[in-house]
N, C-alpha and C. Protein backbone atom coordinates (compact mmCIF):
# COMPACT_ATOMS: atom_id res chain seq x y z
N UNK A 1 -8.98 -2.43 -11.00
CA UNK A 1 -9.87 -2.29 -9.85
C UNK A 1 -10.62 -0.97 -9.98
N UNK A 2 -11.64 -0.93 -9.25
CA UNK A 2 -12.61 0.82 -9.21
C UNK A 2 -12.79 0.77 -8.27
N UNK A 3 -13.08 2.29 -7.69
CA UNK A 3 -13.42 2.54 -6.56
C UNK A 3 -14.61 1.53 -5.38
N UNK A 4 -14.07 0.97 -4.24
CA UNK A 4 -14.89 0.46 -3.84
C UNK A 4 -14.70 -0.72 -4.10
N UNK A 5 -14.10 -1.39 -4.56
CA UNK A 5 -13.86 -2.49 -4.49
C UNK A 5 -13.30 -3.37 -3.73
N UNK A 6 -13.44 -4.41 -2.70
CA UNK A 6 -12.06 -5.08 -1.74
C UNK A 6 -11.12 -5.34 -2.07
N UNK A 7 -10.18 -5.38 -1.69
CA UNK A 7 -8.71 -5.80 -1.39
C UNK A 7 -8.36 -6.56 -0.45
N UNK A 8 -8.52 -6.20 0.88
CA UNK A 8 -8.08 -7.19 1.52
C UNK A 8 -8.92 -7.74 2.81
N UNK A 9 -9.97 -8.52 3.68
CA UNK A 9 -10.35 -8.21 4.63
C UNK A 9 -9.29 -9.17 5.72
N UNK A 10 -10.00 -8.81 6.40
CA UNK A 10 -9.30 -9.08 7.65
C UNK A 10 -10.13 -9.78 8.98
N UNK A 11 -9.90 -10.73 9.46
CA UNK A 11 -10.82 -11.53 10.47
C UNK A 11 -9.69 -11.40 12.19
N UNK A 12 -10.63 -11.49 13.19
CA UNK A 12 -9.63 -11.76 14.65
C UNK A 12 -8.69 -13.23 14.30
N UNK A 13 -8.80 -13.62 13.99
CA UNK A 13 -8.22 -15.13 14.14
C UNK A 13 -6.90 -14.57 13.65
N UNK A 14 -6.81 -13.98 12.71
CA UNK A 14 -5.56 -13.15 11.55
C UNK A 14 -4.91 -12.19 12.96
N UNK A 15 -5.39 -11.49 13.78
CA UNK A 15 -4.58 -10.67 14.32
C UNK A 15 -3.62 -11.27 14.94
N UNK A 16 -2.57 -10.12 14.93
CA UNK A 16 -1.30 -10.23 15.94
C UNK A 16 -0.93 -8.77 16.87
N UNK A 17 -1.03 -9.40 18.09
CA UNK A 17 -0.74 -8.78 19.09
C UNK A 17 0.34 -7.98 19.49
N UNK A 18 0.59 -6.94 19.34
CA UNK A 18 1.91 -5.86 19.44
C UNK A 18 2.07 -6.21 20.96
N UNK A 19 3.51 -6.00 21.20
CA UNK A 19 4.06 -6.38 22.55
C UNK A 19 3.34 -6.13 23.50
N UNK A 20 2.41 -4.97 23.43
CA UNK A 20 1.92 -4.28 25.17
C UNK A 20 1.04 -3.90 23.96
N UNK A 21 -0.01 -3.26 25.00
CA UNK A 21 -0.87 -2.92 25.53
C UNK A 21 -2.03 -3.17 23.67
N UNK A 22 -2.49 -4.72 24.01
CA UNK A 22 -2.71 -5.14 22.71
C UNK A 22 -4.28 -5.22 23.03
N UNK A 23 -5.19 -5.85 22.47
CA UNK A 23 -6.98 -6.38 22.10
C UNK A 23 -6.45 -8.04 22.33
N UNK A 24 -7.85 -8.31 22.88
CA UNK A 24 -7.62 -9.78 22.93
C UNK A 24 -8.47 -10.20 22.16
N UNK A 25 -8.36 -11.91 21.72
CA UNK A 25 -9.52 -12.43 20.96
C UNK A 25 -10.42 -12.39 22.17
N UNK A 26 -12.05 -12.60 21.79
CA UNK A 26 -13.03 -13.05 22.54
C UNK A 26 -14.17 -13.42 21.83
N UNK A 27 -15.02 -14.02 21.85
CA UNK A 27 -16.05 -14.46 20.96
C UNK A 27 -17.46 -13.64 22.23
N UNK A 28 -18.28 -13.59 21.27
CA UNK A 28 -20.09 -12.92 21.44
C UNK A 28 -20.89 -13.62 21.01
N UNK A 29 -21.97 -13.67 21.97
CA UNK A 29 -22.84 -14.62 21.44
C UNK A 29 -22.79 -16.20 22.01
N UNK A 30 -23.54 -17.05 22.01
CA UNK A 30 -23.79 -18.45 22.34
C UNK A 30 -23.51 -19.57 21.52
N UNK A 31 -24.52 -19.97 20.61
CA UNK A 31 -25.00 -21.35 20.20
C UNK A 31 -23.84 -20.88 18.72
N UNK A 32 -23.49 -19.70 18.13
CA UNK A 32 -22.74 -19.71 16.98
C UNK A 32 -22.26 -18.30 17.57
N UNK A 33 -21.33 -18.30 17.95
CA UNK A 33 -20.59 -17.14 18.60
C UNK A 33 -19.46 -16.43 17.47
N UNK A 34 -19.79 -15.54 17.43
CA UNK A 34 -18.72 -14.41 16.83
C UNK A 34 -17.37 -14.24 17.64
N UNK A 35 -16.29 -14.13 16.57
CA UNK A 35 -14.96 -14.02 16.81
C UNK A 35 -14.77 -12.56 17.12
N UNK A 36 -14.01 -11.78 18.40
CA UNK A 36 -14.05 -10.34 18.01
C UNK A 36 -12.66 -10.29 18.54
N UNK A 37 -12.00 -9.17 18.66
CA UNK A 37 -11.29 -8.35 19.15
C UNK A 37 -11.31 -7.15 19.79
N UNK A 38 -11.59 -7.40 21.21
CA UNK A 38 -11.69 -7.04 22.16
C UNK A 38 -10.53 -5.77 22.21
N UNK A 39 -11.38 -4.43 22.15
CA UNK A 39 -10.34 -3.15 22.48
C UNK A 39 -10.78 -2.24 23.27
N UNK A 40 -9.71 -1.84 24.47
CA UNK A 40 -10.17 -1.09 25.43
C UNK A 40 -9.25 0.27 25.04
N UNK A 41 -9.72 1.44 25.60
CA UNK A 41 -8.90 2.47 24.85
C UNK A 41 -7.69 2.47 24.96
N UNK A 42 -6.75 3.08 24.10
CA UNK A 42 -5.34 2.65 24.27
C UNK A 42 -4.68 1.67 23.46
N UNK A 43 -5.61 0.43 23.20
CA UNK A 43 -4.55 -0.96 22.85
C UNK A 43 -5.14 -1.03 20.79
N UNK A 44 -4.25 -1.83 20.90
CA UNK A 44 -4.27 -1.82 19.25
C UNK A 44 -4.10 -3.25 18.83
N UNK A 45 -4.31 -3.58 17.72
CA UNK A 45 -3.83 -5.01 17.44
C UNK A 45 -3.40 -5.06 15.93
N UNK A 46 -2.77 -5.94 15.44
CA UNK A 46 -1.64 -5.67 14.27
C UNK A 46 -2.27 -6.93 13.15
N UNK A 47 -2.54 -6.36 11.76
CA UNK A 47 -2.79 -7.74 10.86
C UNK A 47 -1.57 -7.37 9.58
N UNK A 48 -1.45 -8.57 8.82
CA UNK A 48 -0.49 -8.91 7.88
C UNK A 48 -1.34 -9.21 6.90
N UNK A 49 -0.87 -8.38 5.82
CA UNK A 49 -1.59 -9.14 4.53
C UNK A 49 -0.35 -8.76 3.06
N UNK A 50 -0.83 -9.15 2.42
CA UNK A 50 -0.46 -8.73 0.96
C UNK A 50 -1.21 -8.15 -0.28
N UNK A 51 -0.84 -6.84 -0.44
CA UNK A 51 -1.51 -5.92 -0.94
C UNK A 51 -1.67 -6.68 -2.82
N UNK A 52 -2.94 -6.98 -3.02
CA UNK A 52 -2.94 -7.88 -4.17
C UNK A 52 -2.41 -7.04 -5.39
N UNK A 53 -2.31 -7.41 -6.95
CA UNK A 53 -1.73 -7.07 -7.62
C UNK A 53 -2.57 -6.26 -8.84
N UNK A 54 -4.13 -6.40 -8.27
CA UNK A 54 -4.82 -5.58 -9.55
C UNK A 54 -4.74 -3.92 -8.41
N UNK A 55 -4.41 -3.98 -7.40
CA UNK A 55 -4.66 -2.72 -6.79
C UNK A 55 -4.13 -1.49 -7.73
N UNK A 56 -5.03 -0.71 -8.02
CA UNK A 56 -4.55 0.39 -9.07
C UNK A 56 -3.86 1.53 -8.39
N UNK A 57 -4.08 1.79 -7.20
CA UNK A 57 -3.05 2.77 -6.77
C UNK A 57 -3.03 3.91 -7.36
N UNK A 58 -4.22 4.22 -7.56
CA UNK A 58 -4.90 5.45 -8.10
C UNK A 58 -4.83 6.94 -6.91
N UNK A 59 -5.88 6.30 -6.22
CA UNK A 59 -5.89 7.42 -4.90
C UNK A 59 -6.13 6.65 -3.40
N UNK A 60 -6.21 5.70 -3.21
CA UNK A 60 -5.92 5.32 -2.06
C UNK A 60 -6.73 4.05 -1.11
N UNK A 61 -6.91 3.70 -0.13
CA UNK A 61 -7.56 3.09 0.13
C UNK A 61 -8.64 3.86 1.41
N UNK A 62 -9.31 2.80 1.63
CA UNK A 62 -10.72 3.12 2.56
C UNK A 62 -10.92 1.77 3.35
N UNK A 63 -10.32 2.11 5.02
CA UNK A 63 -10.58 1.38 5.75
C UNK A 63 -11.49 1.01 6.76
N UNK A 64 -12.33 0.29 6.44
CA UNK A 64 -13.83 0.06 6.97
C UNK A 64 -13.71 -1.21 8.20
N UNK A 65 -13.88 -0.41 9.65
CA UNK A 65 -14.03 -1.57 10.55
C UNK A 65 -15.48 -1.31 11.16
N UNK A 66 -15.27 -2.92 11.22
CA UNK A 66 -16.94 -3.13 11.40
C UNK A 66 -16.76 -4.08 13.31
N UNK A 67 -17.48 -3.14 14.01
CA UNK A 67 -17.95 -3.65 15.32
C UNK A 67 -18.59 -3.66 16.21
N UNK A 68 -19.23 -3.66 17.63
CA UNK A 68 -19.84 -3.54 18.28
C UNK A 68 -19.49 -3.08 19.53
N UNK A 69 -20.40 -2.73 20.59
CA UNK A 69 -20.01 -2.39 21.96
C UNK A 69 -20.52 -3.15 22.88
N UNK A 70 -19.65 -3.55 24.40
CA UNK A 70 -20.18 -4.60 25.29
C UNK A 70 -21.32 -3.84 25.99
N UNK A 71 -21.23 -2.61 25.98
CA UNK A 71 -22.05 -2.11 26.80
C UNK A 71 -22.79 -0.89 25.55
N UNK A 72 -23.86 -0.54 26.63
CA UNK A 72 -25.33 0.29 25.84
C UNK A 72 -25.42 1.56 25.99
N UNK A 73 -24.24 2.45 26.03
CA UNK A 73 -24.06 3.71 26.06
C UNK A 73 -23.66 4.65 25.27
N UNK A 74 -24.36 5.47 24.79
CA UNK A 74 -24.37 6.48 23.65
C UNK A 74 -22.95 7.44 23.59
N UNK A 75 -22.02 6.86 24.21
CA UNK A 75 -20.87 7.61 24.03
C UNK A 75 -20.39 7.93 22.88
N UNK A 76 -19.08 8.04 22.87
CA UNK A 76 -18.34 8.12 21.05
C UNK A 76 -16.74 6.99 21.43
N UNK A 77 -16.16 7.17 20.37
CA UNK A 77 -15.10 5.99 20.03
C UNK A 77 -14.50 6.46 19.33
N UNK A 78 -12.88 6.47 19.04
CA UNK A 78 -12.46 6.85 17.76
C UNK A 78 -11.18 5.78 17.94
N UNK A 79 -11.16 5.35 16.35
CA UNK A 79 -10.17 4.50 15.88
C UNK A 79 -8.61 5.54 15.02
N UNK A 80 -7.79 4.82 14.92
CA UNK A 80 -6.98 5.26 14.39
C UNK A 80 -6.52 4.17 13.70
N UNK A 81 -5.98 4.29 12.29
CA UNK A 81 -5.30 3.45 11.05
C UNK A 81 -4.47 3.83 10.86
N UNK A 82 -3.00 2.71 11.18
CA UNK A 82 -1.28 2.90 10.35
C UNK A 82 -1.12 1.84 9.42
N UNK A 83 -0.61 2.12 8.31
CA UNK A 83 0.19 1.10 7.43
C UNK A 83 1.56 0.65 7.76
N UNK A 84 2.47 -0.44 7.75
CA UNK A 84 3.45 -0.35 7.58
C UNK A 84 3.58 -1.22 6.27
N UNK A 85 4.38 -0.62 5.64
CA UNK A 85 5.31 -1.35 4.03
C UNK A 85 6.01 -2.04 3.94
N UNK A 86 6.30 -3.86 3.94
CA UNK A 86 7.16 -4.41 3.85
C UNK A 86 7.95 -4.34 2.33
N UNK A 87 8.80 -3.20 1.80
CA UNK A 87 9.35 -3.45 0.97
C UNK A 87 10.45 -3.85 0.70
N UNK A 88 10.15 -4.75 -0.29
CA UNK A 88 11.31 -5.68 -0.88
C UNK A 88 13.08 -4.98 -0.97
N UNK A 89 13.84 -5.64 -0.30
CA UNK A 89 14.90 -4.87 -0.01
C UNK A 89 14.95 -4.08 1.22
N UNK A 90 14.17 -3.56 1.70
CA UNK A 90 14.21 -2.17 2.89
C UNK A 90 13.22 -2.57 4.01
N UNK A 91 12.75 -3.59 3.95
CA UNK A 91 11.22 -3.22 4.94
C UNK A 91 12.61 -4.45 5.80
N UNK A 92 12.70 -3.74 7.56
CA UNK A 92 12.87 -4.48 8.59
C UNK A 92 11.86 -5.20 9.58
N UNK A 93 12.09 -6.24 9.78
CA UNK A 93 11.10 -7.04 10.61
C UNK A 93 11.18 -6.69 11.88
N UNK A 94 12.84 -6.50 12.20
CA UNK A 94 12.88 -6.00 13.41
C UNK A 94 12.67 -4.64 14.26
N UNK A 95 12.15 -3.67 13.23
CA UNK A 95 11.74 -2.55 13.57
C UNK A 95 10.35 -2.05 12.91
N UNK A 96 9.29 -1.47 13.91
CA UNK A 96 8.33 -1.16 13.26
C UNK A 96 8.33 -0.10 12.62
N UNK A 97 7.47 0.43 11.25
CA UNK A 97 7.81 1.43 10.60
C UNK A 97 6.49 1.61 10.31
N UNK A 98 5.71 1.90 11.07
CA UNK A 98 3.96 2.37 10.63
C UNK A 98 4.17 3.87 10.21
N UNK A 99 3.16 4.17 8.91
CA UNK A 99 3.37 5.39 8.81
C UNK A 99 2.30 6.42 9.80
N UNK A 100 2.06 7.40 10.17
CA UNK A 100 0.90 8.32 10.61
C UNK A 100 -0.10 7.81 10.75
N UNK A 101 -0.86 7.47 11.99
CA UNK A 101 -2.16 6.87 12.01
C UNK A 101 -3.11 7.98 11.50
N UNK A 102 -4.50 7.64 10.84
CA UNK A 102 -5.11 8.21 10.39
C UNK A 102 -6.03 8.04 11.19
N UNK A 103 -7.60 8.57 11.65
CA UNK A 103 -8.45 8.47 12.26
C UNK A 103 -10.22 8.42 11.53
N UNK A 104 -10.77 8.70 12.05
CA UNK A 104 -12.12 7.88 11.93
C UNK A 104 -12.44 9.33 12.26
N UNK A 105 -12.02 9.88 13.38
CA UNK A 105 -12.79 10.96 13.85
C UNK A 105 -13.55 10.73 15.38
N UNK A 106 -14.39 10.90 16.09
CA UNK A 106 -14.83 10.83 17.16
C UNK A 106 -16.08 10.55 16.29
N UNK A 107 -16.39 8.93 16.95
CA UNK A 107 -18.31 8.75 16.41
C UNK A 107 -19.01 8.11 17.60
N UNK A 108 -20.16 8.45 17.26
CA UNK A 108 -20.70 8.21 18.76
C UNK A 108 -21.44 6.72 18.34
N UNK A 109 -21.18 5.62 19.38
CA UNK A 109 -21.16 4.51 19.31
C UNK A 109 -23.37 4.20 19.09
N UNK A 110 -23.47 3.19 19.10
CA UNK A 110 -25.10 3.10 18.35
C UNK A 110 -26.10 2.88 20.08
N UNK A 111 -25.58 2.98 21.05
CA UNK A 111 -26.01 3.22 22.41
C UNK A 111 -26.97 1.71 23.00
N UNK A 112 -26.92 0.82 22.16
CA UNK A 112 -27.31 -0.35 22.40
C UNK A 112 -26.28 -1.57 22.77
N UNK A 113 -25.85 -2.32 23.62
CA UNK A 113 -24.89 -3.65 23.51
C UNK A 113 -24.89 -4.65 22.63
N UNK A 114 -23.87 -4.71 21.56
CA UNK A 114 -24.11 -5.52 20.50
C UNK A 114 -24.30 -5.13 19.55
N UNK A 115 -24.65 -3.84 18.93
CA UNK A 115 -25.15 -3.77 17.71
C UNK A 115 -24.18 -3.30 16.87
N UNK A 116 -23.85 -3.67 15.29
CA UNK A 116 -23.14 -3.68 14.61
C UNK A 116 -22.89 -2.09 14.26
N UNK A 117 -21.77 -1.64 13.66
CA UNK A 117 -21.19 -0.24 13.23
C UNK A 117 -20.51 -0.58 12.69
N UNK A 118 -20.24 0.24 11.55
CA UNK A 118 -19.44 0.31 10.58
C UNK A 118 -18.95 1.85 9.90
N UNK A 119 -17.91 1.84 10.77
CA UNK A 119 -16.78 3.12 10.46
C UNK A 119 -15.40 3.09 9.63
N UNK A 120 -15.56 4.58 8.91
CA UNK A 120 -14.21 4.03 7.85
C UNK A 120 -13.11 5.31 8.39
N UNK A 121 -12.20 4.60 8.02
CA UNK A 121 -10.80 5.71 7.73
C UNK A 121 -10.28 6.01 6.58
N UNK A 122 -9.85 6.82 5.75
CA UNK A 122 -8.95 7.11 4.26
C UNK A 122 -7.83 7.17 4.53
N UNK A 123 -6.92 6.25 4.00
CA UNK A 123 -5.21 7.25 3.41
C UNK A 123 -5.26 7.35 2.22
N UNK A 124 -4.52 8.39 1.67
CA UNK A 124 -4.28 8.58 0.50
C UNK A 124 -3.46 7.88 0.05
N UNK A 125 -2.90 7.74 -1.39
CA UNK A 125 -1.87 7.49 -1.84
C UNK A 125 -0.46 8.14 -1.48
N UNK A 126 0.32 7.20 -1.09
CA UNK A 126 1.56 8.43 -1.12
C UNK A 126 1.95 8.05 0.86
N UNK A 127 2.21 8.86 1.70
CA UNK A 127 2.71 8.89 2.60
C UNK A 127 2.04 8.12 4.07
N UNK A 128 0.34 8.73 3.12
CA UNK A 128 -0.43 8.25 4.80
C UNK A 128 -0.74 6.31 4.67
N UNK A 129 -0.11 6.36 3.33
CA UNK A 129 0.02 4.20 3.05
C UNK A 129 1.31 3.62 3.27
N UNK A 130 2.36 4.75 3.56
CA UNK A 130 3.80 4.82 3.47
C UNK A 130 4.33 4.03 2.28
N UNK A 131 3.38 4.39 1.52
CA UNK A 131 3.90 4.23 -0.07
C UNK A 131 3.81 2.93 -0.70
N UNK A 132 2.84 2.42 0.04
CA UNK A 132 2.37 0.99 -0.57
C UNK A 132 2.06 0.80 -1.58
N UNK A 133 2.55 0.12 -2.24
CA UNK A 133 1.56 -0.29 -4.06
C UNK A 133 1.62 -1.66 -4.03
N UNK A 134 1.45 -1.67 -5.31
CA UNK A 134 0.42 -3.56 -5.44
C UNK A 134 1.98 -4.44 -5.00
N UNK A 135 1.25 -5.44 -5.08
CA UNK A 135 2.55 -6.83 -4.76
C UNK A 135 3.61 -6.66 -3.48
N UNK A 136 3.03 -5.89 -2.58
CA UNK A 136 4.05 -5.98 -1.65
C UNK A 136 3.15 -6.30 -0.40
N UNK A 137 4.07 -6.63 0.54
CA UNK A 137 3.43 -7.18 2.08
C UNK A 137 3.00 -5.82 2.91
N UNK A 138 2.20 -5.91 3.36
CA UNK A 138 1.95 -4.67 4.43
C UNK A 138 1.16 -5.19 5.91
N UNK A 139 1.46 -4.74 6.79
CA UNK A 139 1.07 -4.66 8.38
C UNK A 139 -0.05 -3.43 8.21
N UNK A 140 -1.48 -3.61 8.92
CA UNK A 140 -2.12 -2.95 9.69
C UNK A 140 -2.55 -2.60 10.85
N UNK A 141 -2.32 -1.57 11.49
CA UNK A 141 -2.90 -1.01 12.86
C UNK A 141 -3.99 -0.86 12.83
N UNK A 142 -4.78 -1.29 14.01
CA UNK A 142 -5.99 -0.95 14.50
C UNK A 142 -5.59 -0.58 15.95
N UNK A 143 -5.92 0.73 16.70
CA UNK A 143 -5.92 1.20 18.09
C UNK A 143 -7.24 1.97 18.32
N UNK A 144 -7.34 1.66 19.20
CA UNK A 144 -8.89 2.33 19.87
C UNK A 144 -8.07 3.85 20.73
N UNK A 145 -8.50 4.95 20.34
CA UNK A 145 -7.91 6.09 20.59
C UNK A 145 -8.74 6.46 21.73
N UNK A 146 -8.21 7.85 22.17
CA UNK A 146 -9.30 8.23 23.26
C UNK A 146 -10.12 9.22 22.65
N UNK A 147 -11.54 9.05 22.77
CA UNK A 147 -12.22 10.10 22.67
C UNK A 147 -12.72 11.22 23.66
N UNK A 148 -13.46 12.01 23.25
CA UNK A 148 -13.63 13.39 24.18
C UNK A 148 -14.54 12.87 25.54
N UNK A 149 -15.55 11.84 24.71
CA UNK A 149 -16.30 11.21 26.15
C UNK A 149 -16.47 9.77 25.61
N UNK A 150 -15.10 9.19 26.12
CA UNK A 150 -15.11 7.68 25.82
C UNK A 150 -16.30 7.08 26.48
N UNK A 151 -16.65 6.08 25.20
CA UNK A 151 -17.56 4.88 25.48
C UNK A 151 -17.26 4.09 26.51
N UNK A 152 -17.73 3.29 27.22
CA UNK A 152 -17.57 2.48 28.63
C UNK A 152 -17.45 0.89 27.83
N UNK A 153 -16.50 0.25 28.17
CA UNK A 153 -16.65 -0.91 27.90
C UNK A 153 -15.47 -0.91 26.69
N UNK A 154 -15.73 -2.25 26.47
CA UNK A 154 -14.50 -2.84 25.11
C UNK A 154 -14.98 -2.48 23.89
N UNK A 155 -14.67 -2.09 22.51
CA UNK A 155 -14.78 -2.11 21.29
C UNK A 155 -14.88 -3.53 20.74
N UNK A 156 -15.40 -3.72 20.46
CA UNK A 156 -15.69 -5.22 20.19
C UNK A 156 -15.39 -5.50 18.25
N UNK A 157 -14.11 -5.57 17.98
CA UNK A 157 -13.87 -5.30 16.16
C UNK A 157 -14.38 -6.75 15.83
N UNK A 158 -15.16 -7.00 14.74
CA UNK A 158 -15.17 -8.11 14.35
C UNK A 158 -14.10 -8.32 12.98
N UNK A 159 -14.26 -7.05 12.39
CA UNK A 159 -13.59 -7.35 10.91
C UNK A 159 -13.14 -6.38 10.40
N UNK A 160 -12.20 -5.82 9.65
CA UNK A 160 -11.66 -4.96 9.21
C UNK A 160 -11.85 -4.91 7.39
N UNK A 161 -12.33 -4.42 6.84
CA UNK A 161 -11.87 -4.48 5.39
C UNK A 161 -10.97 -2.81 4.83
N UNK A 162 -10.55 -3.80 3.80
CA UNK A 162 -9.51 -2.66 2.89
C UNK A 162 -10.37 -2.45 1.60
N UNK A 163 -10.56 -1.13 1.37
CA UNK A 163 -11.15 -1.23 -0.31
C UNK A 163 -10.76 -0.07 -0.82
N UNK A 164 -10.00 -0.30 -2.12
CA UNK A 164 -9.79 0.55 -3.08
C UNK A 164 -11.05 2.20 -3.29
N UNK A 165 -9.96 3.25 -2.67
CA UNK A 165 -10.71 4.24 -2.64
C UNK A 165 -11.12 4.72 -3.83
């Protein structure tokens, strides 16, 4: 793999809902409506994948979510990204084990309703992936954090991708 390359994306239909205070599905749009995941600050929502096997595990990945806002206000937003590691032998189902959410930073949303954004997060290799490498199962967090002057309205995620940093 090289830098920039995908690994894994991720669609609403795929999410799973952490006990409390989760994103709901909701679709945008009419006649061919978009799938989203609906996040108000605070809530998060959980995807499952399997980390494929050309992943080189060089230096890390780059998590790119792509979404919109219900409402048209030039505020800011910030996301936060956890891994958890299902490894073979050790990874419990019955306990969550996300490592350190990582963040996005505070960005100020595109001040129109609807219009697409696309913000990334980094972990490195090593602790902030909780030590993920190729061929194993991993859980992702997505939570809508609070920012300094939260945006009004829901985060609207359509899609998440993973790509080889």
């Amino acid at each position: 793999m090289a830098s920039g390359d995908t690994l894994v994306v991720f669609i609403p239909q795929a999410s799973e809902p952490p006990a409390s205070n989760y994103g709901t599905l909701d679709t945008v749009g009419t006649v061919f409506p978009h799938s989203v995941v609906d996040l108000a600050v605070g809530e998060s929502i959980v995807f499952s994948a399997f980390m494929p096997g050309h992943y080189a595990n060089t230096t890390g990945i780059t998590i790119t979510s792509i979404y919109a806002m219900t409402s048209g206000n030039a505020d800011e937003i910030e996301l936060e990204t956890a891994i958890e590691r299902l490894q073979d032998g050790v990874g419990d189902l019955a306990t969550a084990g996300f490592a350190t959410a990582n963040t996005t930073g505070e960005v100020t949303v595109l001040g129109t309703a609807g219009l697409v954004d696309y913000v990334d997060s980094t972990h490195t290799k090593g602790a902030e992936m909780d030590s993920l490498v190729a061929n194993e199962a991993f859980r992702l967090k997505v939570t809508r954090a609070s920012a300094a002057s939260d945006a009004p309205g829901d985060l609207e995620l359509r899609m998440v991708i993973v790509k080889e940093t």
